[in-house]
PDB file of N, CA and C in Angstrom:
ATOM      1  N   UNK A   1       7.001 -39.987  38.731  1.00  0.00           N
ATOM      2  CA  UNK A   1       6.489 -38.790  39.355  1.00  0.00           C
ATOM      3  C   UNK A   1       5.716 -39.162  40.620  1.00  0.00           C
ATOM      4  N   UNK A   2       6.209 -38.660  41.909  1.00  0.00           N
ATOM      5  CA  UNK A   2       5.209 -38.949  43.074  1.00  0.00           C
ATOM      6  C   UNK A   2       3.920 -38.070  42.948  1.00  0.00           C
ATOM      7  N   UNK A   3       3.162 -38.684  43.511  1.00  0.00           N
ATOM      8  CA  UNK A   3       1.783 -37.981  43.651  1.00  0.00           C
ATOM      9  C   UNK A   3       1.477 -38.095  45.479  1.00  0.00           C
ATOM     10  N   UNK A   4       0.541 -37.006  45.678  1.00  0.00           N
ATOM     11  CA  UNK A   4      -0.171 -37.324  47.030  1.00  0.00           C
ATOM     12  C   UNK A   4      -1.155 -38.112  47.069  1.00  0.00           C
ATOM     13  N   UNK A   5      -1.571 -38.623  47.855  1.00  0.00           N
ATOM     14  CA  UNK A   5      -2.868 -39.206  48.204  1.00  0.00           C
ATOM     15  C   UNK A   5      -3.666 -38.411  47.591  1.00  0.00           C
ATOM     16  N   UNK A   6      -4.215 -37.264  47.982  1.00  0.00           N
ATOM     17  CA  UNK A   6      -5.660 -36.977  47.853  1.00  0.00           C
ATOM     18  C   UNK A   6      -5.221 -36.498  45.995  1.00  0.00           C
ATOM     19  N   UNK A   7      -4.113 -36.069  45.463  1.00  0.00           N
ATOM     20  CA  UNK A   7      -4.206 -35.908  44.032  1.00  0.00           C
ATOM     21  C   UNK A   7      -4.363 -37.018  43.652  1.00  0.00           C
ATOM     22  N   UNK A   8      -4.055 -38.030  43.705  1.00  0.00           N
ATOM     23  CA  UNK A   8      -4.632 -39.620  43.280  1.00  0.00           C
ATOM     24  C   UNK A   8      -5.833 -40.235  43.729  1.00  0.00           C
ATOM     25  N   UNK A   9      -6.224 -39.250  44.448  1.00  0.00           N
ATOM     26  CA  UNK A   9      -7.904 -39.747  44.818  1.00  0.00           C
ATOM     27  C   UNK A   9      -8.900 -39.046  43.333  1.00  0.00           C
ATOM     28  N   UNK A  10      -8.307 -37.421  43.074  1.00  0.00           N
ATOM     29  CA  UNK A  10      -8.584 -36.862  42.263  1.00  0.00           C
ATOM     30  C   UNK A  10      -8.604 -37.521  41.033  1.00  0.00           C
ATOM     31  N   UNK A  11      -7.571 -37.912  40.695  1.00  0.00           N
ATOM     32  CA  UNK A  11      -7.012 -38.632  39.199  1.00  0.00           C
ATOM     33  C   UNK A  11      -7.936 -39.759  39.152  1.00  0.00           C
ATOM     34  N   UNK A  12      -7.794 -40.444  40.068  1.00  0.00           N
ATOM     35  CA  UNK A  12      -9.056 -41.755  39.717  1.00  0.00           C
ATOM     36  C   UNK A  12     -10.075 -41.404  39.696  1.00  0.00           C
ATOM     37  N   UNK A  13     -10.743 -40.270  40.531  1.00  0.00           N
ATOM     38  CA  UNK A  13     -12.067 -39.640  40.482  1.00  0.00           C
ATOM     39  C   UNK A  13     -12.588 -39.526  39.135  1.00  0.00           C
ATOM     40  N   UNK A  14     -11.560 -38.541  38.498  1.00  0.00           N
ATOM     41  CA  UNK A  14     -12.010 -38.231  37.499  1.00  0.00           C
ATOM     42  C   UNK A  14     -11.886 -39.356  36.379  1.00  0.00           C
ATOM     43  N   UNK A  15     -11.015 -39.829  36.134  1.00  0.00           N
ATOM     44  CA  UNK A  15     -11.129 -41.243  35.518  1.00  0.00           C
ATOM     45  C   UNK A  15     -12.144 -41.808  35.277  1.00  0.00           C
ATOM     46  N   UNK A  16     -12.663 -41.634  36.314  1.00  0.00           N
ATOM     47  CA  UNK A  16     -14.012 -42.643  36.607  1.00  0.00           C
ATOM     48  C   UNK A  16     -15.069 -41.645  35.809  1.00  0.00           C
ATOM     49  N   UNK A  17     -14.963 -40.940  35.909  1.00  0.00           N
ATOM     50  CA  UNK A  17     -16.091 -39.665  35.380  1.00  0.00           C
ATOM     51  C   UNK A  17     -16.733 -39.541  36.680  1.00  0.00           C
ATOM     52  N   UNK A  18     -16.504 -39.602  37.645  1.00  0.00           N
ATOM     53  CA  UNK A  18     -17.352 -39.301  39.626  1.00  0.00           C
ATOM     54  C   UNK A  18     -17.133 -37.877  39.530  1.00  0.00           C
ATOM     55  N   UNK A  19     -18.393 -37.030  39.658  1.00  0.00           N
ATOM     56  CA  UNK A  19     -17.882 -35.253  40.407  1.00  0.00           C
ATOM     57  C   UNK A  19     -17.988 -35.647  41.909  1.00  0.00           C
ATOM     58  N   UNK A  20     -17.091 -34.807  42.156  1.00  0.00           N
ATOM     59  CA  UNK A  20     -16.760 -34.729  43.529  1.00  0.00           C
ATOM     60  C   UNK A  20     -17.539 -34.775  44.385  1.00  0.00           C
ATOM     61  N   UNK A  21     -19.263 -34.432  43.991  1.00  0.00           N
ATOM     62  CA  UNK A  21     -20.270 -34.442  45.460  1.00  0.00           C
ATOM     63  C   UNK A  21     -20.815 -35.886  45.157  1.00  0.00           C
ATOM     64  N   UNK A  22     -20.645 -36.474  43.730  1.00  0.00           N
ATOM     65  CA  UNK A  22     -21.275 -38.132  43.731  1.00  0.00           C
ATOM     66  C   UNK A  22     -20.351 -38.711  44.523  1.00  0.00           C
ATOM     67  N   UNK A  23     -18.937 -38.924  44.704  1.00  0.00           N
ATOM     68  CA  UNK A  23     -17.857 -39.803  45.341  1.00  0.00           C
ATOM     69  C   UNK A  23     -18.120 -39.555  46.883  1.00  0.00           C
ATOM     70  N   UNK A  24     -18.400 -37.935  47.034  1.00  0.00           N
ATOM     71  CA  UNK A  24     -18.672 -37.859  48.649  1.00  0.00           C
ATOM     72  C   UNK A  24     -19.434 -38.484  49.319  1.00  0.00           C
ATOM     73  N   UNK A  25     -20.704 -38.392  48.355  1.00  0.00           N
ATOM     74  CA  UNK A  25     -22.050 -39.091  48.703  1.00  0.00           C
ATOM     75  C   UNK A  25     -21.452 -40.699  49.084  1.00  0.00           C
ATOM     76  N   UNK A  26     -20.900 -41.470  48.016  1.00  0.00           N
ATOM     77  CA  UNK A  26     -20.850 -42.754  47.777  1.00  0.00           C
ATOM     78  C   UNK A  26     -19.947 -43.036  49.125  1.00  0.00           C
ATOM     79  N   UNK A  27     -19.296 -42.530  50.222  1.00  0.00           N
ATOM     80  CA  UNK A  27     -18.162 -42.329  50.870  1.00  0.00           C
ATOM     81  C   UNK A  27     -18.850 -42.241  52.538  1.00  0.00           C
ATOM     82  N   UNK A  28     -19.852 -41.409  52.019  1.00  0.00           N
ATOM     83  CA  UNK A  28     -20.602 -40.753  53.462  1.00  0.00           C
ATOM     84  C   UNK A  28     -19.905 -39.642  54.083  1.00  0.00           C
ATOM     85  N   UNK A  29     -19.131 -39.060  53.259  1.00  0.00           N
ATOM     86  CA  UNK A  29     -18.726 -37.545  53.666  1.00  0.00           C
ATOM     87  C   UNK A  29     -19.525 -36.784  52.898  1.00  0.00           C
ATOM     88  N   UNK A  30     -19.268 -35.388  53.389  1.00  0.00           N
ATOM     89  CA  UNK A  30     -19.313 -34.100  52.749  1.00  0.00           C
ATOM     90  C   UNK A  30     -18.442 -33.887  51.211  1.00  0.00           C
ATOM     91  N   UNK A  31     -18.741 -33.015  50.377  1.00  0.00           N
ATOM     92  CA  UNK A  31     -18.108 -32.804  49.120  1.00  0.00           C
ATOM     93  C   UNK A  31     -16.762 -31.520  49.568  1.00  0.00           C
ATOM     94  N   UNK A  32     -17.480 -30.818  50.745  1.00  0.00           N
ATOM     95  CA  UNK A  32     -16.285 -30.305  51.135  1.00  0.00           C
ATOM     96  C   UNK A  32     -15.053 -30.865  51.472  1.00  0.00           C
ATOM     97  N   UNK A  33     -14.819 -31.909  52.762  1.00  0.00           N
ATOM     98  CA  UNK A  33     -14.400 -33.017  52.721  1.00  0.00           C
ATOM     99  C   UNK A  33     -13.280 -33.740  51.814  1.00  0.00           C
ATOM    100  N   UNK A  34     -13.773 -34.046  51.108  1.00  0.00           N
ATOM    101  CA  UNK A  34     -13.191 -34.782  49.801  1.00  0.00           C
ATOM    102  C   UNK A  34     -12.615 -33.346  49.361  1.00  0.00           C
ATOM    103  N   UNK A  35     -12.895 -32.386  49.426  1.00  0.00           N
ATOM    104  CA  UNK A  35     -12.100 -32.024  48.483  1.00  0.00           C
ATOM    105  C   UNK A  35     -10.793 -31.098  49.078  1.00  0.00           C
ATOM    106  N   UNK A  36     -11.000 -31.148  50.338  1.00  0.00           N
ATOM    107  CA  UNK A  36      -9.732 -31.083  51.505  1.00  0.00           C
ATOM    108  C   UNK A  36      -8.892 -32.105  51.331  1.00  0.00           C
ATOM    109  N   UNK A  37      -9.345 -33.376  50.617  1.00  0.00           N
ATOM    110  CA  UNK A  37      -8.420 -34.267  50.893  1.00  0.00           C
ATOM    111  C   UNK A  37      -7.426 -34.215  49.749  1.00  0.00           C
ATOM    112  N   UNK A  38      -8.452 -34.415  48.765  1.00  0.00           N
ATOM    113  CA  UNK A  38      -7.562 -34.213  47.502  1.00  0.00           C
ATOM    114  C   UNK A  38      -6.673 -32.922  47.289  1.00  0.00           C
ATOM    115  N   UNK A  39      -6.780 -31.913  47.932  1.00  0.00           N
ATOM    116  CA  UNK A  39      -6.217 -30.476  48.146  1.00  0.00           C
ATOM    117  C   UNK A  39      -4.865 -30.782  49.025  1.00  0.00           C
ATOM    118  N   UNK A  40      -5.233 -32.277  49.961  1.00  0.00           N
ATOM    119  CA  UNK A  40      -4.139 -32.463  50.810  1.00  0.00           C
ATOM    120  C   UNK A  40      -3.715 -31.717  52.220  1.00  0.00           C
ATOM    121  N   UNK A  41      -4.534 -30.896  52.527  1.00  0.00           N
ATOM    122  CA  UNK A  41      -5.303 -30.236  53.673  1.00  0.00           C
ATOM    123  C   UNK A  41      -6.086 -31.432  54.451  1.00  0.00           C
ATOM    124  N   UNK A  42      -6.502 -32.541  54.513  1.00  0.00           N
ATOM    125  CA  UNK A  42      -7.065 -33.609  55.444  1.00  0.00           C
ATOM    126  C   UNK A  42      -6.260 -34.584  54.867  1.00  0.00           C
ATOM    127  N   UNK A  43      -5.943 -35.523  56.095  1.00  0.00           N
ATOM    128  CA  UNK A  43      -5.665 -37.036  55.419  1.00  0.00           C
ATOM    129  C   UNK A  43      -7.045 -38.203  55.925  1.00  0.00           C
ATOM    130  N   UNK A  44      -7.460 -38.681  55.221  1.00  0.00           N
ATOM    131  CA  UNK A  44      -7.975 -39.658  55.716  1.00  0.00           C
ATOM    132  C   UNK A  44      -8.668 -40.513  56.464  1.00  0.00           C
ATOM    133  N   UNK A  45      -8.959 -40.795  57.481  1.00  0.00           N
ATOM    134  CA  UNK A  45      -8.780 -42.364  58.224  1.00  0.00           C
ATOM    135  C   UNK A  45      -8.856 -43.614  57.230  1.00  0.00           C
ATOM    136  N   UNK A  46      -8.043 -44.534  57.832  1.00  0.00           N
ATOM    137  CA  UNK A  46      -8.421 -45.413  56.906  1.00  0.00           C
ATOM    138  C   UNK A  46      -9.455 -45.840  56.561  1.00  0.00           C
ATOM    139  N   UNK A  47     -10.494 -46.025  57.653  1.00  0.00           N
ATOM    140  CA  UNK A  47     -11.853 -46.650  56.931  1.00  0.00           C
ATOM    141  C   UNK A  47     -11.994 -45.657  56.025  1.00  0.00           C
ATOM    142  N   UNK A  48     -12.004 -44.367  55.588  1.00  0.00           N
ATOM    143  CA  UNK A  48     -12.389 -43.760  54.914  1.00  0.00           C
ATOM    144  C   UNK A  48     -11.569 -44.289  53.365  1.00  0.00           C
ATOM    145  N   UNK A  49     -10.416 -43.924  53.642  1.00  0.00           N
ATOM    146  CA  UNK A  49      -9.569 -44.712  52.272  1.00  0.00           C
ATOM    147  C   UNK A  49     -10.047 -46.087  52.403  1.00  0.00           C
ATOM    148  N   UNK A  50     -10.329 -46.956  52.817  1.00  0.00           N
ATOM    149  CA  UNK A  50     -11.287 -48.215  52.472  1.00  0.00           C
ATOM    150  C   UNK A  50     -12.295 -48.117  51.063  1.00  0.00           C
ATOM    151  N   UNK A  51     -13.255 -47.148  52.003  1.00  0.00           N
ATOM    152  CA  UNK A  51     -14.317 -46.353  51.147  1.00  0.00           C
ATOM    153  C   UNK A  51     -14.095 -45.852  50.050  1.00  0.00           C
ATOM    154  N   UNK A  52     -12.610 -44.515  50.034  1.00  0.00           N
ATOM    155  CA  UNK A  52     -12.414 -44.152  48.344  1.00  0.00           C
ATOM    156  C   UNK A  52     -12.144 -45.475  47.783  1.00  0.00           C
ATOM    157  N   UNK A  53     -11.614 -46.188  48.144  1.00  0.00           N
ATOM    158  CA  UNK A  53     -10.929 -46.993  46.978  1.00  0.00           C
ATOM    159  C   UNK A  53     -12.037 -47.814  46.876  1.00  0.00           C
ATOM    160  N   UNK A  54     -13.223 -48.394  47.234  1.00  0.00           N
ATOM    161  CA  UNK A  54     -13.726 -49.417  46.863  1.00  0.00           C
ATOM    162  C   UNK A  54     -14.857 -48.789  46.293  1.00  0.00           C
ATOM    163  N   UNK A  55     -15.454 -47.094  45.870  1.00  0.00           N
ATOM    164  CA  UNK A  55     -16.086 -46.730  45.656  1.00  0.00           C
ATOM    165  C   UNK A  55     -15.516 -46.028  44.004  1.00  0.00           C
ATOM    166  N   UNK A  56     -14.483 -46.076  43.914  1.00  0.00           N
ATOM    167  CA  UNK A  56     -13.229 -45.929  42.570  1.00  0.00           C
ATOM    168  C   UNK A  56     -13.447 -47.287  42.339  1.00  0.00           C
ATOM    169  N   UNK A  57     -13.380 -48.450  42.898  1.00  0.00           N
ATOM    170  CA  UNK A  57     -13.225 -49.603  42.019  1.00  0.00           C
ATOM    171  C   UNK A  57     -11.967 -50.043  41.975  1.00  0.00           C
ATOM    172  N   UNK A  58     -10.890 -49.724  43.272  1.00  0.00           N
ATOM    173  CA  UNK A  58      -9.590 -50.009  43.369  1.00  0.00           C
ATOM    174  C   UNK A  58      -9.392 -50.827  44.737  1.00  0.00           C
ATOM    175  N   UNK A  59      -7.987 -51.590  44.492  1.00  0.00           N
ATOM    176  CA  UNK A  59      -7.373 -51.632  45.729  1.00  0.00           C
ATOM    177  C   UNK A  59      -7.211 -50.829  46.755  1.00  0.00           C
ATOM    178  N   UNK A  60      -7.279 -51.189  48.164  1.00  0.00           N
ATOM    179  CA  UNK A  60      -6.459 -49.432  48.623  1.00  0.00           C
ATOM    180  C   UNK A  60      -4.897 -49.391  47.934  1.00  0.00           C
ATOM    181  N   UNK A  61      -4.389 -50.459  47.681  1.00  0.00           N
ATOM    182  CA  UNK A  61      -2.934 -50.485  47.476  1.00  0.00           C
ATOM    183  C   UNK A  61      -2.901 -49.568  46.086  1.00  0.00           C
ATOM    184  N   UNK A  62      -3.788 -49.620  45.184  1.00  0.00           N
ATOM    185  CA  UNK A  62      -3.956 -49.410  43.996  1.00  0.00           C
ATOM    186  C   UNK A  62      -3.992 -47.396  44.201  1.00  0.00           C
ATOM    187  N   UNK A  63      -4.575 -47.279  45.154  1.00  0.00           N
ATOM    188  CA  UNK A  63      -5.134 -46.113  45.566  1.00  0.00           C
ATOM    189  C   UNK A  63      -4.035 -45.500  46.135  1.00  0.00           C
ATOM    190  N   UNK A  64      -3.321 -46.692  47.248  1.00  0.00           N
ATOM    191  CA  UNK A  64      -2.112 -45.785  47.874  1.00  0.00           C
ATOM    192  C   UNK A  64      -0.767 -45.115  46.807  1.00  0.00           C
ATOM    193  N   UNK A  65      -0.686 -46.504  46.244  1.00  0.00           N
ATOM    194  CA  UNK A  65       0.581 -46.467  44.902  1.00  0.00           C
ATOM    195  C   UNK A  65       0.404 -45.533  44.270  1.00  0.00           C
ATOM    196  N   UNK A  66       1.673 -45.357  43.396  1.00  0.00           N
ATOM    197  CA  UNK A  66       2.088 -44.173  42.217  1.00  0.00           C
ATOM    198  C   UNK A  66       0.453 -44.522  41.206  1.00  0.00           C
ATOM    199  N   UNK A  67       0.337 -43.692  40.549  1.00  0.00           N
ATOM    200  CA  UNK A  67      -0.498 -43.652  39.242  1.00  0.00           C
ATOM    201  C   UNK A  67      -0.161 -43.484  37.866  1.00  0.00           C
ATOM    202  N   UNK A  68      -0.301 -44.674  37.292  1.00  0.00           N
ATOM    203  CA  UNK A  68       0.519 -44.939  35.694  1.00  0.00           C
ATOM    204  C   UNK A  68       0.920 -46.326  35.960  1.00  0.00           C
ATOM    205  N   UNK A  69       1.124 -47.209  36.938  1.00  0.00           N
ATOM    206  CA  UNK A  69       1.604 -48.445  37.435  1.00  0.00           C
ATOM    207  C   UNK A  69       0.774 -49.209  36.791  1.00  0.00           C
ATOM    208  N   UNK A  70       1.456 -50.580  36.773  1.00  0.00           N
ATOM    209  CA  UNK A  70       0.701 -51.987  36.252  1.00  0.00           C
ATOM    210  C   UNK A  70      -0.585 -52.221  36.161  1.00  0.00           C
ATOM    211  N   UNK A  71      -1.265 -51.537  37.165  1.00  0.00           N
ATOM    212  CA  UNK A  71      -2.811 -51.734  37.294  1.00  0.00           C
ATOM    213  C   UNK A  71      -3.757 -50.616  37.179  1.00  0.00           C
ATOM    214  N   UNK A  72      -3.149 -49.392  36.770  1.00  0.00           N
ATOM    215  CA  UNK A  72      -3.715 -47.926  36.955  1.00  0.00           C
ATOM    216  C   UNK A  72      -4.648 -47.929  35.497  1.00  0.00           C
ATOM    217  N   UNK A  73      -5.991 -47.630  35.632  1.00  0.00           N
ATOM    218  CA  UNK A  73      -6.603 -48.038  34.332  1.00  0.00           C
ATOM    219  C   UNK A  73      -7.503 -49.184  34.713  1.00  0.00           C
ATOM    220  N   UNK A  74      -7.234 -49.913  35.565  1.00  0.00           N
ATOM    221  CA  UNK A  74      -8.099 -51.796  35.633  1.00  0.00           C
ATOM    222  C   UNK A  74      -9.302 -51.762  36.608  1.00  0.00           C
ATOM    223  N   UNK A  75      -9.910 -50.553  37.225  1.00  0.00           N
ATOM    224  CA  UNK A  75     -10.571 -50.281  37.842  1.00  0.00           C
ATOM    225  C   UNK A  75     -11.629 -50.992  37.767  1.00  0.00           C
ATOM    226  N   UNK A  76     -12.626 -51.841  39.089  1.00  0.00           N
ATOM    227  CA  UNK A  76     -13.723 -52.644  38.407  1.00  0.00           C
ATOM    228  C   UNK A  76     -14.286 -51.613  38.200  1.00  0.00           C
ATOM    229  N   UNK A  77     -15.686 -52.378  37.441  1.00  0.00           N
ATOM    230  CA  UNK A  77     -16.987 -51.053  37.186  1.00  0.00           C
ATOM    231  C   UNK A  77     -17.467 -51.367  38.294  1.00  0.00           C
ATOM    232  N   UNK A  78     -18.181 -50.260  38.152  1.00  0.00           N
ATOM    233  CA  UNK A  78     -18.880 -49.013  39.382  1.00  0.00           C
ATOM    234  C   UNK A  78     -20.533 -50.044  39.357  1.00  0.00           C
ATOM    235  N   UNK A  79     -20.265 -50.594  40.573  1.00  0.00           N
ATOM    236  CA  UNK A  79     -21.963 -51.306  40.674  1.00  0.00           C
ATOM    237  C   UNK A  79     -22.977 -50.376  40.626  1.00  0.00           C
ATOM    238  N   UNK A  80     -24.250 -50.705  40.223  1.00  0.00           N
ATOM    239  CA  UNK A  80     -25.389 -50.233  39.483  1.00  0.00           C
ATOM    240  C   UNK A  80     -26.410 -50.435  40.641  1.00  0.00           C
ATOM    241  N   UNK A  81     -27.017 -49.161  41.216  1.00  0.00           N
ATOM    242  CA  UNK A  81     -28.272 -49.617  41.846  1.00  0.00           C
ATOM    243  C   UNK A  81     -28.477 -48.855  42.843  1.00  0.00           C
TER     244      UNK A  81
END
């Protein structure tokens, strides 16, 4: 099943247990923002996908790729502090 970007930003979001205004925060956007993206109404810049994914605890590759793949699930934990 393909997914978009920002629905796989969603899926790991929630995975993670992140609401949408903690991930924004962690990102340095708006919660509005993020949630244009995941809606698929904004794409990106990359530094920004830098940011989701290392704030998920993913690759970007991990982030770009399908979801259910070899590594979907292996997310590091979420640093403390």
């Amino acid at each position: 099943m393909t997914s978009t970007l920002g629905e796989r930003i969603r899926i790991h979001r929630r995975r993670r247990g992140l609401a949408r205004a903690r991930l924004a925060h962690l990102v340095g956007r708006s919660e509005r923002w993020l949630l244009d993206v995941e809606r698929g109404e904004v794409d990106p810049r990359f530094s920004d996908a830098l940011a989701l994914a290392e704030a998920l605890g993913l690759r970007l590759d991990d982030l770009a790729g399908p979801v259910g793949g070899d590594r979907a699930g292996r997310a590091r934990p979420l640093a403390r502090g």
